[in-house]
C-alpha atoms as a PDB file:
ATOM      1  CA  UNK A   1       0.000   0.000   0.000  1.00  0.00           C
ATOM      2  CA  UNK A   2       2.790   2.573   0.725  1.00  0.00           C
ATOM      3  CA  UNK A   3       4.248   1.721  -2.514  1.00  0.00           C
ATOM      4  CA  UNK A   4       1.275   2.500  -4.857  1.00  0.00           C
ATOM      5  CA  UNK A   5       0.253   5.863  -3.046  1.00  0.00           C
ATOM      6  CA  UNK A   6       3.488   7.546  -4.694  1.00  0.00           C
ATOM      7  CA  UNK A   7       3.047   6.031  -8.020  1.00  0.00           C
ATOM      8  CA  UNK A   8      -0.962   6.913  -7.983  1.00  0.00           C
ATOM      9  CA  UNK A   9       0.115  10.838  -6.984  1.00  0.00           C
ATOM     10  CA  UNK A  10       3.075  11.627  -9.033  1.00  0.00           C
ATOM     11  CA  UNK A  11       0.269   9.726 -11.891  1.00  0.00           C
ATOM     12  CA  UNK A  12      -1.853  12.383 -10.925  1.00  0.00           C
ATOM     13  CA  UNK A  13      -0.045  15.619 -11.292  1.00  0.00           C
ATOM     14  CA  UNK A  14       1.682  14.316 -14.451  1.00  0.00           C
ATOM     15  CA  UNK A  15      -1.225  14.262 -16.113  1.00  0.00           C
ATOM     16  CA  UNK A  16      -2.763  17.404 -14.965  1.00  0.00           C
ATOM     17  CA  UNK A  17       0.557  19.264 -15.749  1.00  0.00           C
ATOM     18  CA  UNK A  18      -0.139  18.108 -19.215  1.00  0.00           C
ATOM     19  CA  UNK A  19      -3.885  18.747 -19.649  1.00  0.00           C
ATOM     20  CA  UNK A  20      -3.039  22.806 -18.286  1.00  0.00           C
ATOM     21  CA  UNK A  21      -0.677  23.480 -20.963  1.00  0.00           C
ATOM     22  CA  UNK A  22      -2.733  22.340 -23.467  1.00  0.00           C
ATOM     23  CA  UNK A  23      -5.486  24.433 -22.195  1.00  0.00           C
ATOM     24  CA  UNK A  24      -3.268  27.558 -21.631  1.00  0.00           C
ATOM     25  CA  UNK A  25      -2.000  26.864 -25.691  1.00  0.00           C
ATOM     26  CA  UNK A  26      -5.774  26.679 -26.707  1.00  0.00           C
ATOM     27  CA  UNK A  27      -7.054  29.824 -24.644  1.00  0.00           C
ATOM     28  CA  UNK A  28      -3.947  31.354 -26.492  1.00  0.00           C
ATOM     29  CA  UNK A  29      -5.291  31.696 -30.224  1.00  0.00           C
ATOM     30  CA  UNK A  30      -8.408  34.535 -30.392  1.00  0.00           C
ATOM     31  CA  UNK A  31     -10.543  35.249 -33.538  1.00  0.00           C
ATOM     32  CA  UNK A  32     -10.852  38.835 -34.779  1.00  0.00           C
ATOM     33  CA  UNK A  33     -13.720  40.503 -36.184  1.00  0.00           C
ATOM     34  CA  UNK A  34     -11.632  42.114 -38.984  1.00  0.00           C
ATOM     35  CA  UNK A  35      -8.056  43.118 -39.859  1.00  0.00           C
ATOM     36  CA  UNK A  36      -8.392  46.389 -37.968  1.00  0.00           C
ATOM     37  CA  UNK A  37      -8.596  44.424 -34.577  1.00  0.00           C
ATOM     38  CA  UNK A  38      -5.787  42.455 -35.489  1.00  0.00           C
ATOM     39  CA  UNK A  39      -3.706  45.065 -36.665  1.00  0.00           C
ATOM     40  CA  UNK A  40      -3.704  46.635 -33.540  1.00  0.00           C
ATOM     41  CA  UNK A  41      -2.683  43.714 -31.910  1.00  0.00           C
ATOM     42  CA  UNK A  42      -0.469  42.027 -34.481  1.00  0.00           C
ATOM     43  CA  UNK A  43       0.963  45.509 -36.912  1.00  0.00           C
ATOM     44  CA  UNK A  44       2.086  43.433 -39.679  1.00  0.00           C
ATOM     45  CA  UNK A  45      -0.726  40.666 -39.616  1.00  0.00           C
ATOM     46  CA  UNK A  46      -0.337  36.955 -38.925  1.00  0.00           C
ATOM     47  CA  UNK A  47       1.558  35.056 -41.348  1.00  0.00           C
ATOM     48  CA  UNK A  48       1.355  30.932 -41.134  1.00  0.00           C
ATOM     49  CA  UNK A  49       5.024  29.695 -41.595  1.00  0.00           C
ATOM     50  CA  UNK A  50       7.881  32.181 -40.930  1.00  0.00           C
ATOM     51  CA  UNK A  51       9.113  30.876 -44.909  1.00  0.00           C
ATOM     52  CA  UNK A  52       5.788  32.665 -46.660  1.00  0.00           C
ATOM     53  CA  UNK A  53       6.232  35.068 -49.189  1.00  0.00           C
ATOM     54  CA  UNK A  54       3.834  38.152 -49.476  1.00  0.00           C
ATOM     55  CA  UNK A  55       2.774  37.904 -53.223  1.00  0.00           C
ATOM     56  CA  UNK A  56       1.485  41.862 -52.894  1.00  0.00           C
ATOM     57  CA  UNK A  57       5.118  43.070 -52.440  1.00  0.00           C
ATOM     58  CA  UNK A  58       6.818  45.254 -50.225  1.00  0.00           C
ATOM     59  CA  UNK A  59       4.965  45.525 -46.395  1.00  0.00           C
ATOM     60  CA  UNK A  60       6.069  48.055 -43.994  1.00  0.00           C
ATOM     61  CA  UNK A  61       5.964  44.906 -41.090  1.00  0.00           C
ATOM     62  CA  UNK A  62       6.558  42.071 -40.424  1.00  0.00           C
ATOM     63  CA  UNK A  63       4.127  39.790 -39.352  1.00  0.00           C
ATOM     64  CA  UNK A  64       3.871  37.732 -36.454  1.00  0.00           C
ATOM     65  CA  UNK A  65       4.183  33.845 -37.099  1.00  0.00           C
ATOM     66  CA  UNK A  66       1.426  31.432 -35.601  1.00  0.00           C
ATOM     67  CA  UNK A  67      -0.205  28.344 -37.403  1.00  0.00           C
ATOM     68  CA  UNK A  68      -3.112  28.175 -34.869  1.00  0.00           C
ATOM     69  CA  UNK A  69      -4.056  32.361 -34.718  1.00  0.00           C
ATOM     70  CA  UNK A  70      -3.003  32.031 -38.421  1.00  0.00           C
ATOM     71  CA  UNK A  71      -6.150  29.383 -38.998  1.00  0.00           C
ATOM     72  CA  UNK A  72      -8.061  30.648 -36.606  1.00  0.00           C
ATOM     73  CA  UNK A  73      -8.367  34.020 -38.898  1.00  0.00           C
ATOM     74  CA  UNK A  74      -7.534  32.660 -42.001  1.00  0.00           C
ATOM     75  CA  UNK A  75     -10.915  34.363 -43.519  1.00  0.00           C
ATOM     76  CA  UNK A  76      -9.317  37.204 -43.642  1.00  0.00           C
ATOM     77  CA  UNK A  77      -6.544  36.358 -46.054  1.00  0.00           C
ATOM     78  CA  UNK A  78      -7.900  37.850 -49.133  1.00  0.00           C
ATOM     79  CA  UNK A  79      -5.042  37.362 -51.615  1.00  0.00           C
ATOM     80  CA  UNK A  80      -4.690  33.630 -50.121  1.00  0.00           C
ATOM     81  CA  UNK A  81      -0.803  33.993 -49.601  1.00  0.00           C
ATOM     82  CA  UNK A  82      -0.946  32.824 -45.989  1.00  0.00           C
ATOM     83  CA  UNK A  83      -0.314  35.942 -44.871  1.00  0.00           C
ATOM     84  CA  UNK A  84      -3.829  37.403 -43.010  1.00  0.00           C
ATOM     85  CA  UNK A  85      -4.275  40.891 -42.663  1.00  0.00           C
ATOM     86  CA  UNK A  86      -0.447  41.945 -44.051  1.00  0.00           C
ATOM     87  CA  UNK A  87       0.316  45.461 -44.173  1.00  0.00           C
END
């Protein structure tokens, strides 16, 4: 009996240490209304992979690099360049 109470607890908070940081990762990624609300959080937009191109040419920022917040707003990537909201 004094041998399985250790293995039960250290069970325990193993897998609630990994359920919170999933959680923390999912509360993470918010959906904007329109590229004015996530300009003024993200200036250059939210591109998908930090190797995307911007096919409409120069921008005066860069943008910020996150597959999930990149998917999560991808509606508002007009020109379909994986770059949402680029400016």
């Amino acid at each position: 009996m004094k041998k399985i109470f250790p293995i039960v607890l250290s069970l325990g908070l193993l897998t609630s240490v990994s359920f919170s940081t999933v959680d923390s990762a999912n509360a993470a990624v918010k959906t904007y209304k329109n590229c004015t609300e996530l300009n003024k959080a993200y200036k250059g937009g939210v591109a998908r992979a930090s190797n995307v191109k911007n096919k409409g040419g120069k921008t005066y920022y860069k943008p910020y690099v996150s597959k999930a917040l990149y998917d999560a707003n991808k509606k508002m990537d007009r020109d379909k360049d994986l770059i949402a909201c680029e400016r």
